[in-house]
N, C-alpha and C. Protein backbone atom coordinates (compact mmCIF):
# COMPACT_ATOMS: atom_id res chain seq x y z
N UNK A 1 0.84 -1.19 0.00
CA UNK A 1 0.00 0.00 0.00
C UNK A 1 0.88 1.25 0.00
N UNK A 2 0.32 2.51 -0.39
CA UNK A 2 0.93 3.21 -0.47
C UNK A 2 0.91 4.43 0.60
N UNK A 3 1.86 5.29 1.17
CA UNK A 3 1.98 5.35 2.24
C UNK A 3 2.68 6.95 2.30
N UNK A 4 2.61 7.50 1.08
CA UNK A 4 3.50 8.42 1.13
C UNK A 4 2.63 9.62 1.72
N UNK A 5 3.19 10.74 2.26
CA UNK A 5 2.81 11.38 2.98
C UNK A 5 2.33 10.71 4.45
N UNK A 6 2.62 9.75 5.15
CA UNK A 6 2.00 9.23 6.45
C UNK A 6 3.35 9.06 7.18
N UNK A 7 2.91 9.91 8.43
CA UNK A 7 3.96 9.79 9.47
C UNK A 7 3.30 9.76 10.71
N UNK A 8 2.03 8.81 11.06
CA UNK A 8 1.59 8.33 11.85
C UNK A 8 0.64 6.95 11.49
N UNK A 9 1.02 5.99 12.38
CA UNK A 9 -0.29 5.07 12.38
C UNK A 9 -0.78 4.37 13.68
N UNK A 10 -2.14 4.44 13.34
CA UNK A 10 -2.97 4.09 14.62
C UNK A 10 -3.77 2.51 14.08
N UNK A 11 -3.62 2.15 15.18
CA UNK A 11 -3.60 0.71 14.86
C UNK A 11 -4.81 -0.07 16.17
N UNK A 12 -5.42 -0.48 15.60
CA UNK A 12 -6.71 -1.18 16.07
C UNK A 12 -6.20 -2.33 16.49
N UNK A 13 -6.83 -3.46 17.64
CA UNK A 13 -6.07 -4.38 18.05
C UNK A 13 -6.80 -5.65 18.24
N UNK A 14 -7.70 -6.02 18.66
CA UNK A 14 -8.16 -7.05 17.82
C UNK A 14 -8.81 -7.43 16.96
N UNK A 15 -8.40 -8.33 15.90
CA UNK A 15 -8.55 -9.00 14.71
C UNK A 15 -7.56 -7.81 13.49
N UNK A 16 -6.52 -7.58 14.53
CA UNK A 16 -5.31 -6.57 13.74
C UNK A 16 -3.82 -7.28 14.33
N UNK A 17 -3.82 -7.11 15.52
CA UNK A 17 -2.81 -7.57 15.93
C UNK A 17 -2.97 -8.84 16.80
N UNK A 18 -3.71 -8.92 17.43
CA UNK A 18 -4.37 -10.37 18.32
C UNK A 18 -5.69 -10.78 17.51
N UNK A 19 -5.47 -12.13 16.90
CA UNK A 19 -6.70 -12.96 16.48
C UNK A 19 -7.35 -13.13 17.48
N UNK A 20 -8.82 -13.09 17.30
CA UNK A 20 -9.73 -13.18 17.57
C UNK A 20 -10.99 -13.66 17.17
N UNK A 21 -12.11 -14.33 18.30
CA UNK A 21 -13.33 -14.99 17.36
C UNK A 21 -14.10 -14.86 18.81
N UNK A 22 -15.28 -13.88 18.26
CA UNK A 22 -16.11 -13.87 19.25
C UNK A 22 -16.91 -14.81 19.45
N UNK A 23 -17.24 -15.75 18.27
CA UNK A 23 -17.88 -17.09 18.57
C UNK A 23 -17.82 -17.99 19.91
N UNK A 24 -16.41 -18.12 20.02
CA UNK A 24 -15.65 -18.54 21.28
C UNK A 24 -16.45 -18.17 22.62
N UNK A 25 -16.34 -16.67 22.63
CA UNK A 25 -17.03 -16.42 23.41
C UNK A 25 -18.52 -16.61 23.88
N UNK A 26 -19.13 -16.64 22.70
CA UNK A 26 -20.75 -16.61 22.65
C UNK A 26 -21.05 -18.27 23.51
N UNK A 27 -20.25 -18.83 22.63
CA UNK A 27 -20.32 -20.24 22.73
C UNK A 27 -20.23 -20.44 24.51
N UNK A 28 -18.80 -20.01 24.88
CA UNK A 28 -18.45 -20.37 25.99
C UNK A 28 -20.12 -19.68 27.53
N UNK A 29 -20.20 -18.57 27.23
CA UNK A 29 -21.39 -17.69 28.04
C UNK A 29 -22.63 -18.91 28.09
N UNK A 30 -23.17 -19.49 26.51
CA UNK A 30 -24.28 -20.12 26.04
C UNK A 30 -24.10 -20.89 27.37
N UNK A 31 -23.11 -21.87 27.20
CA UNK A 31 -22.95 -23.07 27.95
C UNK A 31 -23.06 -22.79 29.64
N UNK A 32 -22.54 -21.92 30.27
CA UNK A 32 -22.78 -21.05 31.56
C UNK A 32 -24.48 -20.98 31.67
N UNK A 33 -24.75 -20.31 30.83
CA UNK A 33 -26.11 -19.21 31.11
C UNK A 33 -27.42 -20.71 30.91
N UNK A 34 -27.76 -20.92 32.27
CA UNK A 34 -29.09 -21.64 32.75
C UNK A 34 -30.45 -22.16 31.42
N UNK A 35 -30.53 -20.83 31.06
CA UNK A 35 -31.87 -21.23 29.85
C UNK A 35 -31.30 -20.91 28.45
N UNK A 36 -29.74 -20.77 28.25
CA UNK A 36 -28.91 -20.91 27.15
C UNK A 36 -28.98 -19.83 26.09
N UNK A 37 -28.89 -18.63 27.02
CA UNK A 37 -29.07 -17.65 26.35
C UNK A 37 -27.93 -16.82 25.88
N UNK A 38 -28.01 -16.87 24.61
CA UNK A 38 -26.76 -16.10 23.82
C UNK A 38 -26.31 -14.43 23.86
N UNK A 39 -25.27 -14.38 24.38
CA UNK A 39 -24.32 -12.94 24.58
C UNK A 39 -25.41 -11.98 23.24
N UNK A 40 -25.72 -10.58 23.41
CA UNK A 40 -25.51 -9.39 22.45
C UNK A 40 -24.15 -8.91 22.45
N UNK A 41 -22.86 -9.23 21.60
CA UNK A 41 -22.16 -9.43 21.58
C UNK A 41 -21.43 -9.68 20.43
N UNK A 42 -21.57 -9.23 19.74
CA UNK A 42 -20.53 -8.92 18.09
C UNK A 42 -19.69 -8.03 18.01
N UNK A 43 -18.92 -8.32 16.71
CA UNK A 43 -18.20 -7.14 15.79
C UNK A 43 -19.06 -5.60 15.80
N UNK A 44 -19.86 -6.38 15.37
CA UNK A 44 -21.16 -5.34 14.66
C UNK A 44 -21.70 -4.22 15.84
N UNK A 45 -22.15 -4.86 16.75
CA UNK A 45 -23.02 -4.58 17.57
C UNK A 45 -23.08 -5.36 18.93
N UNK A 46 -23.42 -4.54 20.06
CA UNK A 46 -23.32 -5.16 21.23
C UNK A 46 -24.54 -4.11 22.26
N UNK A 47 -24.57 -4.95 23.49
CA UNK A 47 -26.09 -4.21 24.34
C UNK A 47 -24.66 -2.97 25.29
N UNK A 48 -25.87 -2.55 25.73
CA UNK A 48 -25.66 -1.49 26.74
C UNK A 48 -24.67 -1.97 28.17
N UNK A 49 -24.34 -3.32 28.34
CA UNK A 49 -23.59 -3.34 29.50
C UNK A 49 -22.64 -3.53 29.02
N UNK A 50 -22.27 -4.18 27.46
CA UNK A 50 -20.82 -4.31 26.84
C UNK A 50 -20.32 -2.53 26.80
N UNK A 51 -21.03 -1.92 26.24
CA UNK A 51 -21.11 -0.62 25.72
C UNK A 51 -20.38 -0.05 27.45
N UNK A 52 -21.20 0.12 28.54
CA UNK A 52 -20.84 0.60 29.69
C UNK A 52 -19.35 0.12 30.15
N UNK A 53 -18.93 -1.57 30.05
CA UNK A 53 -17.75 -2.09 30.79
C UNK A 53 -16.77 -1.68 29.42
N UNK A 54 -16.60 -1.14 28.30
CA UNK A 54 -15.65 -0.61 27.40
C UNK A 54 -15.29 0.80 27.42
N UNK A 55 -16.39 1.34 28.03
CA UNK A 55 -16.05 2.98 28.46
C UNK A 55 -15.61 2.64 29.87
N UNK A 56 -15.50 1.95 30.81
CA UNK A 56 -15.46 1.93 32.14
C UNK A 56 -16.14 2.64 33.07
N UNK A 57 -17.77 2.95 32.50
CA UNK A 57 -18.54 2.84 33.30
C UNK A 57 -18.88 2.41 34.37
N UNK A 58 -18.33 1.06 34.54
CA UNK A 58 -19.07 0.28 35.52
C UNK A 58 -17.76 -1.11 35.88
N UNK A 59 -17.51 -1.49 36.99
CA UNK A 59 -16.41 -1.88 37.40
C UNK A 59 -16.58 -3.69 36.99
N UNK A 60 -15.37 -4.76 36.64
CA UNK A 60 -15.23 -5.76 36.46
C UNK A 60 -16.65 -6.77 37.10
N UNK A 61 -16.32 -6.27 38.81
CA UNK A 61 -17.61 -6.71 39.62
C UNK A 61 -18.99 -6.82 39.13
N UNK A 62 -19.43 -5.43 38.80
CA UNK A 62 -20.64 -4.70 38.28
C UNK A 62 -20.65 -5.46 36.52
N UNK A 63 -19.96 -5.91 35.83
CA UNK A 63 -20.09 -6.28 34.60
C UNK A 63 -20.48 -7.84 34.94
N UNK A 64 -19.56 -7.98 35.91
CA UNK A 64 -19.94 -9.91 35.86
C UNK A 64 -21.30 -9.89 36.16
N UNK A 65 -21.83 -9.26 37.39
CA UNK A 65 -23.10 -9.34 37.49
C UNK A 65 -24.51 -9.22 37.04
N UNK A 66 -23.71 -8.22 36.29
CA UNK A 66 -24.80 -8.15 34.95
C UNK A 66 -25.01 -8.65 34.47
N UNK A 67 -23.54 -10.10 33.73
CA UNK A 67 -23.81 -11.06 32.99
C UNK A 67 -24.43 -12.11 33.44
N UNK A 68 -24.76 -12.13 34.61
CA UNK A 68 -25.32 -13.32 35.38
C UNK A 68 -26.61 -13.18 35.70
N UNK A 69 -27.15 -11.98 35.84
CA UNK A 69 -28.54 -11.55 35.73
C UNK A 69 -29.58 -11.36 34.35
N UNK A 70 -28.63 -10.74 33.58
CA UNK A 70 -29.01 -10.38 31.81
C UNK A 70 -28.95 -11.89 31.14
N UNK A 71 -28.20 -12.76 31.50
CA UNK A 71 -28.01 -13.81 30.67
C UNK A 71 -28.11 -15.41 31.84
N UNK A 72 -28.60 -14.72 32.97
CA UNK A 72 -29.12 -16.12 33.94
C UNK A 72 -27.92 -17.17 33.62
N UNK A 73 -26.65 -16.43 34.42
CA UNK A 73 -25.51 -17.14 34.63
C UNK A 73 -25.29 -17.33 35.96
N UNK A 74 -24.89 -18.71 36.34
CA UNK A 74 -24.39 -19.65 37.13
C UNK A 74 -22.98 -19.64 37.29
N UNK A 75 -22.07 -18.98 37.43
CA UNK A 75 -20.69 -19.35 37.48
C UNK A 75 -19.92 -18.16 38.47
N UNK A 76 -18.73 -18.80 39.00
CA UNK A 76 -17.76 -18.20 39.45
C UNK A 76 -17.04 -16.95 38.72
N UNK A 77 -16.26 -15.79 39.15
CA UNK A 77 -15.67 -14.73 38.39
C UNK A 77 -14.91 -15.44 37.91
N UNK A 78 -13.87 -16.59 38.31
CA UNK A 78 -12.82 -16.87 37.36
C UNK A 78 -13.59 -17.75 35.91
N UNK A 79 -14.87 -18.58 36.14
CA UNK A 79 -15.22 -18.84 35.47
C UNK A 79 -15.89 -17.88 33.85
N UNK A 80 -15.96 -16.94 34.55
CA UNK A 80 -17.02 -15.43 33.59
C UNK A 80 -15.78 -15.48 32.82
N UNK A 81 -14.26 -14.81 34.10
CA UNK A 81 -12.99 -14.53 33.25
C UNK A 81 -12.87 -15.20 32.27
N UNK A 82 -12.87 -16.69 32.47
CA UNK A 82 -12.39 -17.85 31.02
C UNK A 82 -13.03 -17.43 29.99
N UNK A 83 -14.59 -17.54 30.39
CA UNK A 83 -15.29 -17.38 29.25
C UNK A 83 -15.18 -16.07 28.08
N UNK A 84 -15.20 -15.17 28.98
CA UNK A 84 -14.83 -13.89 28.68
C UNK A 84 -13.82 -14.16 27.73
N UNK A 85 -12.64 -14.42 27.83
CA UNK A 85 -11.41 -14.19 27.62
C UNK A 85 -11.02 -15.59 26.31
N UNK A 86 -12.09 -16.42 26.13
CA UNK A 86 -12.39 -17.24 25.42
C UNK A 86 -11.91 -16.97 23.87
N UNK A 87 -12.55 -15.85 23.71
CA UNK A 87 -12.63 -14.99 22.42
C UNK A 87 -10.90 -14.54 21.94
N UNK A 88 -9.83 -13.92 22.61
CA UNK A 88 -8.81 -13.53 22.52
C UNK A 88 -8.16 -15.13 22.27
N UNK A 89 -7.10 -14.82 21.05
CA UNK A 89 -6.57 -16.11 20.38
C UNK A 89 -4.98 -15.72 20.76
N UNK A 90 -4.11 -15.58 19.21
CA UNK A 90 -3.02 -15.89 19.46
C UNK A 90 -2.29 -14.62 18.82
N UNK A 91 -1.17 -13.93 19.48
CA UNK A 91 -0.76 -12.91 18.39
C UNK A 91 0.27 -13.32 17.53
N UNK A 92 0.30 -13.43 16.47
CA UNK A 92 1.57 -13.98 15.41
C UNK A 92 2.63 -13.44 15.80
N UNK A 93 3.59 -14.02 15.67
CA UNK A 93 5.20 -13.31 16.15
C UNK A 93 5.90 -12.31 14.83
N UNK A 94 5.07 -12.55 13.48
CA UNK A 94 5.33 -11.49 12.37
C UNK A 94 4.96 -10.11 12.48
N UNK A 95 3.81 -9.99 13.28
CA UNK A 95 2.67 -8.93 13.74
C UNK A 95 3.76 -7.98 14.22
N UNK A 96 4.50 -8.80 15.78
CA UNK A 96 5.14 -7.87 16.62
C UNK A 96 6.46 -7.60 15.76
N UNK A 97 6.97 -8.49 14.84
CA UNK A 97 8.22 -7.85 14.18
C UNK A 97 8.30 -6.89 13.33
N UNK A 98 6.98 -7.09 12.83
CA UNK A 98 6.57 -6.13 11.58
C UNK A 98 6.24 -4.50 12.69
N UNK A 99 5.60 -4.73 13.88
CA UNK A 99 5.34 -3.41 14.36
C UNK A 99 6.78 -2.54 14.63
N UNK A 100 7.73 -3.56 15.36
CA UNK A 100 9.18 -3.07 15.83
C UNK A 100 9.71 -2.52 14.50
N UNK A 101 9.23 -2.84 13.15
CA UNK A 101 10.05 -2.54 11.78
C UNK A 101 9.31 -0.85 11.70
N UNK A 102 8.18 -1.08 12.10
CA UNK A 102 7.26 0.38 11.74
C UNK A 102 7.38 1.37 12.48
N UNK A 103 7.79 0.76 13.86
CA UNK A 103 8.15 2.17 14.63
C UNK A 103 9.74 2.79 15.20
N UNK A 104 10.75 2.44 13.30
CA UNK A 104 11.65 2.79 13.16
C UNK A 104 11.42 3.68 12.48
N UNK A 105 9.98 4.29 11.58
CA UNK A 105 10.01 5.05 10.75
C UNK A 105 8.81 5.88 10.85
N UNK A 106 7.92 5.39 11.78
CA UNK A 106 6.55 5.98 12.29
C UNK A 106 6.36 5.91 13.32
N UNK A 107 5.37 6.63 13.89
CA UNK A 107 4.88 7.20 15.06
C UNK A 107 3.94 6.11 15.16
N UNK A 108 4.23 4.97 16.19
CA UNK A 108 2.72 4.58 16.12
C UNK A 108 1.82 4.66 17.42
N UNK A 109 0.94 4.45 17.35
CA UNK A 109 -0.32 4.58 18.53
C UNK A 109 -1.38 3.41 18.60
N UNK A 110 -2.09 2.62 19.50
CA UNK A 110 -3.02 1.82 19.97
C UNK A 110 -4.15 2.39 20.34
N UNK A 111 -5.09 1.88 19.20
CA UNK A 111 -6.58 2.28 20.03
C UNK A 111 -7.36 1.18 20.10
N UNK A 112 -8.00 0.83 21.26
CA UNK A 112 -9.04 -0.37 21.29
C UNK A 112 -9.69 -0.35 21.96
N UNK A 113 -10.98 -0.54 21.40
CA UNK A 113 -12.51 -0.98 22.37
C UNK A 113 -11.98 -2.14 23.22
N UNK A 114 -11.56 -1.90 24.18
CA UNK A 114 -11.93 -3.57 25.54
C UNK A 114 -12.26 -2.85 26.52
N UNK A 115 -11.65 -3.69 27.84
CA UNK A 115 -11.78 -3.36 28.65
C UNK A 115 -10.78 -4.22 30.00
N UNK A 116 -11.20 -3.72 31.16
CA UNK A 116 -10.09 -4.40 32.16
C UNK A 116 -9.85 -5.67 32.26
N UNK A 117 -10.86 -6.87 32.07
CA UNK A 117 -10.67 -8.31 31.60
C UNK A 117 -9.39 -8.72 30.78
N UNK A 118 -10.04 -8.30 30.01
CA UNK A 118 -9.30 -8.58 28.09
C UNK A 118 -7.76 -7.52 28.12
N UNK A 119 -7.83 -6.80 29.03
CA UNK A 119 -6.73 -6.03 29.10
C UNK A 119 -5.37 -6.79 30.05
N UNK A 120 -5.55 -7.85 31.22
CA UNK A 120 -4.58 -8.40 31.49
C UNK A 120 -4.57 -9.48 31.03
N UNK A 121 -5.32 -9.95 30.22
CA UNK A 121 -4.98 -11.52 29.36
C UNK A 121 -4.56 -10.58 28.88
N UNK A 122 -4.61 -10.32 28.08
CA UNK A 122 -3.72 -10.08 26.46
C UNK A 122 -2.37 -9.26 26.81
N UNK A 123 -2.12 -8.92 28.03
CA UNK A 123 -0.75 -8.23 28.89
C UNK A 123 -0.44 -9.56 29.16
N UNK A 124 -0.65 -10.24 29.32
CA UNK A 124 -0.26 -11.97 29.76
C UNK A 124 0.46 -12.55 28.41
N UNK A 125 -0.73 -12.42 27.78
CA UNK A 125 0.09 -13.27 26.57
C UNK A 125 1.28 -12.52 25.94
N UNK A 126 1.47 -11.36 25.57
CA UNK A 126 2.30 -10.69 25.68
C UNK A 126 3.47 -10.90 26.56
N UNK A 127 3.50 -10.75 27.38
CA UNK A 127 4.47 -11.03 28.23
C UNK A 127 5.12 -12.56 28.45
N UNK A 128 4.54 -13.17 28.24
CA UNK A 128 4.34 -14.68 28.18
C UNK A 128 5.42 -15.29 26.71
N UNK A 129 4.74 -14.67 25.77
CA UNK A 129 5.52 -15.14 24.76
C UNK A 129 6.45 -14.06 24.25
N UNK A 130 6.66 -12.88 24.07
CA UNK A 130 7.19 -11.90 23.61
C UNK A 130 8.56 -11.41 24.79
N UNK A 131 7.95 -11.93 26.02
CA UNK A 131 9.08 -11.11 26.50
C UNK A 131 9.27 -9.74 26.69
N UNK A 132 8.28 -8.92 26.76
CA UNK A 132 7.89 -7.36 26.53
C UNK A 132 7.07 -7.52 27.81
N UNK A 133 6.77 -6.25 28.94
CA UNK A 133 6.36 -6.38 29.69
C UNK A 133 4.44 -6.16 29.25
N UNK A 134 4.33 -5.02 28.38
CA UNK A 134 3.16 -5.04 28.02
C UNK A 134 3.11 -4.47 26.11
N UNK A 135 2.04 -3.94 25.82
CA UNK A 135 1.87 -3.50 24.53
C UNK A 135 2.39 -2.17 24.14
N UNK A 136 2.89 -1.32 25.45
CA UNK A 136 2.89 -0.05 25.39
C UNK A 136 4.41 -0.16 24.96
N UNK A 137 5.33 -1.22 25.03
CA UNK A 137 6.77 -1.03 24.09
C UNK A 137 6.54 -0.93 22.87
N UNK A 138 5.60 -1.05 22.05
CA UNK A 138 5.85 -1.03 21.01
C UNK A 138 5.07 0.18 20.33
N UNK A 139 4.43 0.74 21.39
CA UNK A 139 3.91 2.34 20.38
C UNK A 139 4.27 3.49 21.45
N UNK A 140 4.35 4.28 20.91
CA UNK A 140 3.97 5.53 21.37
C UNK A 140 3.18 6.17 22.67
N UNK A 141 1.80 5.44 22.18
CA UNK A 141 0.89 5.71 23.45
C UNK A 141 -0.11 4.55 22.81
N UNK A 142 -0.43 4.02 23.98
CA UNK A 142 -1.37 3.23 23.89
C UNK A 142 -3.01 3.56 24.67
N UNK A 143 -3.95 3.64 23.51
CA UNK A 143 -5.54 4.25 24.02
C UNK A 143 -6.37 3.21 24.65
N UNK A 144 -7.15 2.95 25.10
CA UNK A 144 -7.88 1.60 25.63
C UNK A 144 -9.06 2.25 26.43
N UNK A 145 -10.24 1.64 25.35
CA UNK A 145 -11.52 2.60 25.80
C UNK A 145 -11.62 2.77 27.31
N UNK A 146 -11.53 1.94 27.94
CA UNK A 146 -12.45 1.58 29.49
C UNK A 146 -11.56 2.53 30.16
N UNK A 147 -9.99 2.70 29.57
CA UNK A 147 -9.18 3.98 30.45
C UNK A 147 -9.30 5.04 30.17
N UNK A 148 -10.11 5.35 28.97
CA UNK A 148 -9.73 6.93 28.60
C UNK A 148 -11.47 7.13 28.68
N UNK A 149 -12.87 6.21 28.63
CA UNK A 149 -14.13 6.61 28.83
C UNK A 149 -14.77 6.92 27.68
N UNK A 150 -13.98 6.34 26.08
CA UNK A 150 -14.45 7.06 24.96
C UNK A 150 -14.18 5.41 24.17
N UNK A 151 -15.07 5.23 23.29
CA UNK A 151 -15.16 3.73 22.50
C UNK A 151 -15.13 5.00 20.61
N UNK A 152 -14.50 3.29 19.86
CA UNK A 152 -14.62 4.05 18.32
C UNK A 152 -16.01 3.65 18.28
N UNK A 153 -17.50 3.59 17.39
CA UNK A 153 -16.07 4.80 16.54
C UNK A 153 -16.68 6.80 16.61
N UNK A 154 -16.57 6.79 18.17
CA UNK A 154 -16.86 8.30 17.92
C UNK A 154 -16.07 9.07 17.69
N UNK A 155 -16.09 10.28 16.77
CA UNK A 155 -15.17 10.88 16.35
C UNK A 155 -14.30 11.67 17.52
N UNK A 156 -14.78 11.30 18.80
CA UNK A 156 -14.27 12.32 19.82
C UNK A 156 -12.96 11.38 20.29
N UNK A 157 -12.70 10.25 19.89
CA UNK A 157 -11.85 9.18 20.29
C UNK A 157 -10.47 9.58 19.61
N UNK A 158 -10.63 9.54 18.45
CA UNK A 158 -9.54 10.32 17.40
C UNK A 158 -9.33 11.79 17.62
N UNK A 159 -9.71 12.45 17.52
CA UNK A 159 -9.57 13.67 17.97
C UNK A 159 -9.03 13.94 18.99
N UNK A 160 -8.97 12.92 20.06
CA UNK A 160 -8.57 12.93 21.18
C UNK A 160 -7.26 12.46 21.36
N UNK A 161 -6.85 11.55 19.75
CA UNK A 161 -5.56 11.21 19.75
C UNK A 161 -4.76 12.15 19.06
N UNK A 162 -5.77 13.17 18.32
CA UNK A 162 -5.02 13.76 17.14
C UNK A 162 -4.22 14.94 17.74
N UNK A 163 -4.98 15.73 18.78
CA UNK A 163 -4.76 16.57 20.09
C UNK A 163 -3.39 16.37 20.68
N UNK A 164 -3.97 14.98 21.19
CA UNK A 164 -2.69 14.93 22.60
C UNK A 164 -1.03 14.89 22.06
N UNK A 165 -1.21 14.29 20.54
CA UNK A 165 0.37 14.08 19.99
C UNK A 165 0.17 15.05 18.66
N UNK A 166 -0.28 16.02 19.18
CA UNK A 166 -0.21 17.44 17.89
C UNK A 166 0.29 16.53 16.62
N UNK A 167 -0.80 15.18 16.12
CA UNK A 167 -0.80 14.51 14.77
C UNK A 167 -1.94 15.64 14.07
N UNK A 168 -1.37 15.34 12.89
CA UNK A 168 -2.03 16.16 11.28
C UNK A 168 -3.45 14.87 10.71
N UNK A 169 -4.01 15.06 10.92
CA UNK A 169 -5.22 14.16 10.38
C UNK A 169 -4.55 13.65 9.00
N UNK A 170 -4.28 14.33 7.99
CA UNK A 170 -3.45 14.50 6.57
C UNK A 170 -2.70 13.15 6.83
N UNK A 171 -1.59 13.40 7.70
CA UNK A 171 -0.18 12.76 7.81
C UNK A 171 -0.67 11.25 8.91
N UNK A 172 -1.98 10.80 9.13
CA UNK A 172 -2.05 9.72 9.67
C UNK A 172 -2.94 9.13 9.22
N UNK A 173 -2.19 7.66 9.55
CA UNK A 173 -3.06 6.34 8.85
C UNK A 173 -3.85 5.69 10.00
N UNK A 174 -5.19 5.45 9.95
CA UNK A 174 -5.83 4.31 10.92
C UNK A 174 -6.32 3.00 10.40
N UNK A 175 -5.50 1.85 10.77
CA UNK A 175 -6.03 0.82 10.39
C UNK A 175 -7.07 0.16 11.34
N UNK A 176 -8.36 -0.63 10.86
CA UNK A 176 -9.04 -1.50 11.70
C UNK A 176 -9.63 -2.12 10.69
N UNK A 177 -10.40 -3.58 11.80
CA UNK A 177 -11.34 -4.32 11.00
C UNK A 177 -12.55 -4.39 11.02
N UNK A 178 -12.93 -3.80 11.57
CA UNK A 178 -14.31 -2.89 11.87
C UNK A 178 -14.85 -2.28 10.71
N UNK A 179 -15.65 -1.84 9.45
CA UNK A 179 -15.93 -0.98 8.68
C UNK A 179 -17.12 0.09 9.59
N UNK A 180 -17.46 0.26 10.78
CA UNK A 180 -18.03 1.26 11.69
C UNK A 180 -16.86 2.01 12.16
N UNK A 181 -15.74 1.42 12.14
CA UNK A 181 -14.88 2.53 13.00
C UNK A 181 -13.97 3.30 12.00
N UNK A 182 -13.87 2.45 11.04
CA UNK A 182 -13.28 3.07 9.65
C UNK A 182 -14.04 4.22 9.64
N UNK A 183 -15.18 4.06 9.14
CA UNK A 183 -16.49 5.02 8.69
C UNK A 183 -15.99 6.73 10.28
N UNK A 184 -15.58 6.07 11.29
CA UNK A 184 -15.81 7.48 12.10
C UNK A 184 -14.65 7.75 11.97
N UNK A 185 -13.31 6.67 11.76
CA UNK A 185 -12.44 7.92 11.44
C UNK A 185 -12.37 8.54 10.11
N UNK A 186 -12.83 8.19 9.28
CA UNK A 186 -12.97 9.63 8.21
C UNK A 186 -13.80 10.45 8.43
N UNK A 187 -14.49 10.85 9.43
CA UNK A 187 -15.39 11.77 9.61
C UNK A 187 -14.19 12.94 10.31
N UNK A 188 -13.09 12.38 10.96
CA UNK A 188 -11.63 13.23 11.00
C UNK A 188 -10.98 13.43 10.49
N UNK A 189 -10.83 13.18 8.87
CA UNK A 189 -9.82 12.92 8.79
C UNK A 189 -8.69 12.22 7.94
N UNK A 190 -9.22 11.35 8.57
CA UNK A 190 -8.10 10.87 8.98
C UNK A 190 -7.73 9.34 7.68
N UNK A 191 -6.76 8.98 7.12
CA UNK A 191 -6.56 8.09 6.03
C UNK A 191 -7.06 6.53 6.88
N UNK A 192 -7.59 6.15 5.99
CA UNK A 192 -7.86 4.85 6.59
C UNK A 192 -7.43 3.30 5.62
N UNK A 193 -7.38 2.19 6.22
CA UNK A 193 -7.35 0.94 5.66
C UNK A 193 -7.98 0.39 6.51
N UNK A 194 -9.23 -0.63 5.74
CA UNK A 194 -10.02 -1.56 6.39
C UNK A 194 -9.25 -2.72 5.74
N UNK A 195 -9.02 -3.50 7.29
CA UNK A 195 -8.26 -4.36 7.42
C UNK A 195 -9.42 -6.17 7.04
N UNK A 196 -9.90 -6.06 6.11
CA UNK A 196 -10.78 -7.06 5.95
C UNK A 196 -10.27 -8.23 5.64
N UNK A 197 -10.47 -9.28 6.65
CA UNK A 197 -10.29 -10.71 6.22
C UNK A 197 -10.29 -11.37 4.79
N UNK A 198 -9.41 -11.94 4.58
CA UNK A 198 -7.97 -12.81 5.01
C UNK A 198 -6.84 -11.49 5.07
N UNK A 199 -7.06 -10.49 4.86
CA UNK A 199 -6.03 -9.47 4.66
C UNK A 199 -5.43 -9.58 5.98
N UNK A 200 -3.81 -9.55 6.34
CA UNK A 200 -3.39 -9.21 7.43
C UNK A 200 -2.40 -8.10 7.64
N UNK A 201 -1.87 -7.17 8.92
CA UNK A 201 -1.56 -5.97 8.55
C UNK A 201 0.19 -6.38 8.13
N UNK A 202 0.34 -7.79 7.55
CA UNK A 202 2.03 -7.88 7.43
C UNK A 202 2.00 -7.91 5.65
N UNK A 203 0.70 -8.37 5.03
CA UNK A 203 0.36 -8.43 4.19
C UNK A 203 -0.04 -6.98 3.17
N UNK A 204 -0.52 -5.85 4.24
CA UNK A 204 -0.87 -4.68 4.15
C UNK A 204 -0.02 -3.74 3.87
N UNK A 205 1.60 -4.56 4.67
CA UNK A 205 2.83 -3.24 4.66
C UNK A 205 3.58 -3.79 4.52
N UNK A 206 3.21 -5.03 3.46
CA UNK A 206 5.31 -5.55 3.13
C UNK A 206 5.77 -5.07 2.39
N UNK A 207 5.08 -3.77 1.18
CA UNK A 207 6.32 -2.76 1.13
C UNK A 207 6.55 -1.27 1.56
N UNK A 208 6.03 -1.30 2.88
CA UNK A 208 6.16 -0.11 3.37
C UNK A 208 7.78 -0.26 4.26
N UNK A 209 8.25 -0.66 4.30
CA UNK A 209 9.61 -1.48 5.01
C UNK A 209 10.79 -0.58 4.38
């Protein structure tokens, strides 16, 4: 892809840099939840308590419980955790080499809808296999809805990145796999690549190198 004029990229994180399959998840909740009732819970779209525990509305505690009331679940927190955490797969070891190659020549930055769950697994696996204490070695600044109180794709999320590191909307790239969050960052802006399956982002920038 072509890349000229870009001296920033913001980079979306799962089903970008950590595979992922929310199926996993759905699946894992189904089997928990008493009268087998399936998560609101997609790519696409999700209810109002996913929406609340990604802004950090409402604390780990306050989310499990919800899930156990909203979806007539039976289980322990470490059990919710598994399930929860069901969904988060594996990060390729090309992903992280290819990022260390990119932020010899760019500015990069992390933005992602999660939340405090999904935020120390995936500091786990990280650390686990990489040897890096967390994600924040490898960019710049790292965004994460539930800490900063803002989910994509509102335009106030970007803006909020474009601000804090006096970036040029012009001069930055946002990748995701989302086509909703694509859609809000050009409402900034801001250059985009939708990262659509089978496409991967090593596939996206092997000649940006």
């Amino acid at each position: 892809m072509l890349l000229d004029g870009i001296k920033n990229i913001i980079f979306d994180l799962g089903g970008v840099i950590i595979n992922i399959r929310f199926q996993l998840a759905l699946d894992a909740f189904q089997k928990l939840s008493k009268s087998g009732k399936v998560l609101e819970f997609t790519q696409q779209q999700q209810s109002a308590l996913f929406d609340a525990y990604e802004t950090g509305r409402i604390s780990d505690t306050e989310f499990r419980d919800g899930l156990r009331q909203h979806y007539e679940i039976e289980a322990t927190d470490e059990e919710i955790d598994a399930a929860w955490n069901a969904l988060l797969l594996d990060i390729p070891k090309e992903r992280i080499a290819l990022l260390r190659e990119l932020g010899k020549k760019y500015r990069l930055f992390l933005l992602s809808n999660t939340n405090a769950i999904h935020l120390v697994k995936f500091t786990q696996l990280v650390a686990d296999k990489f040897t890096i204490p967390s994600l924040d070695a490898l960019f710049e600044k790292t965004y994460y809805s539930h800490l900063i109180g803002q989910r994509k794709p509102d335009a106030i999320v970007f803006e909020q990145i474009l601000a804090q590191n006096n970036l040029q909307a012009a001069e930055t790239l946002f990748v995701d796999d989302s086509i909703q969050h694509i859609e809000g960052a050009k409402t900034v802006g801001l250059h985009t690549l939708f990262l659509a399956p089978p496409l991967t982002i090593n596939e996206a920038f092997k000649d940006a190198l």
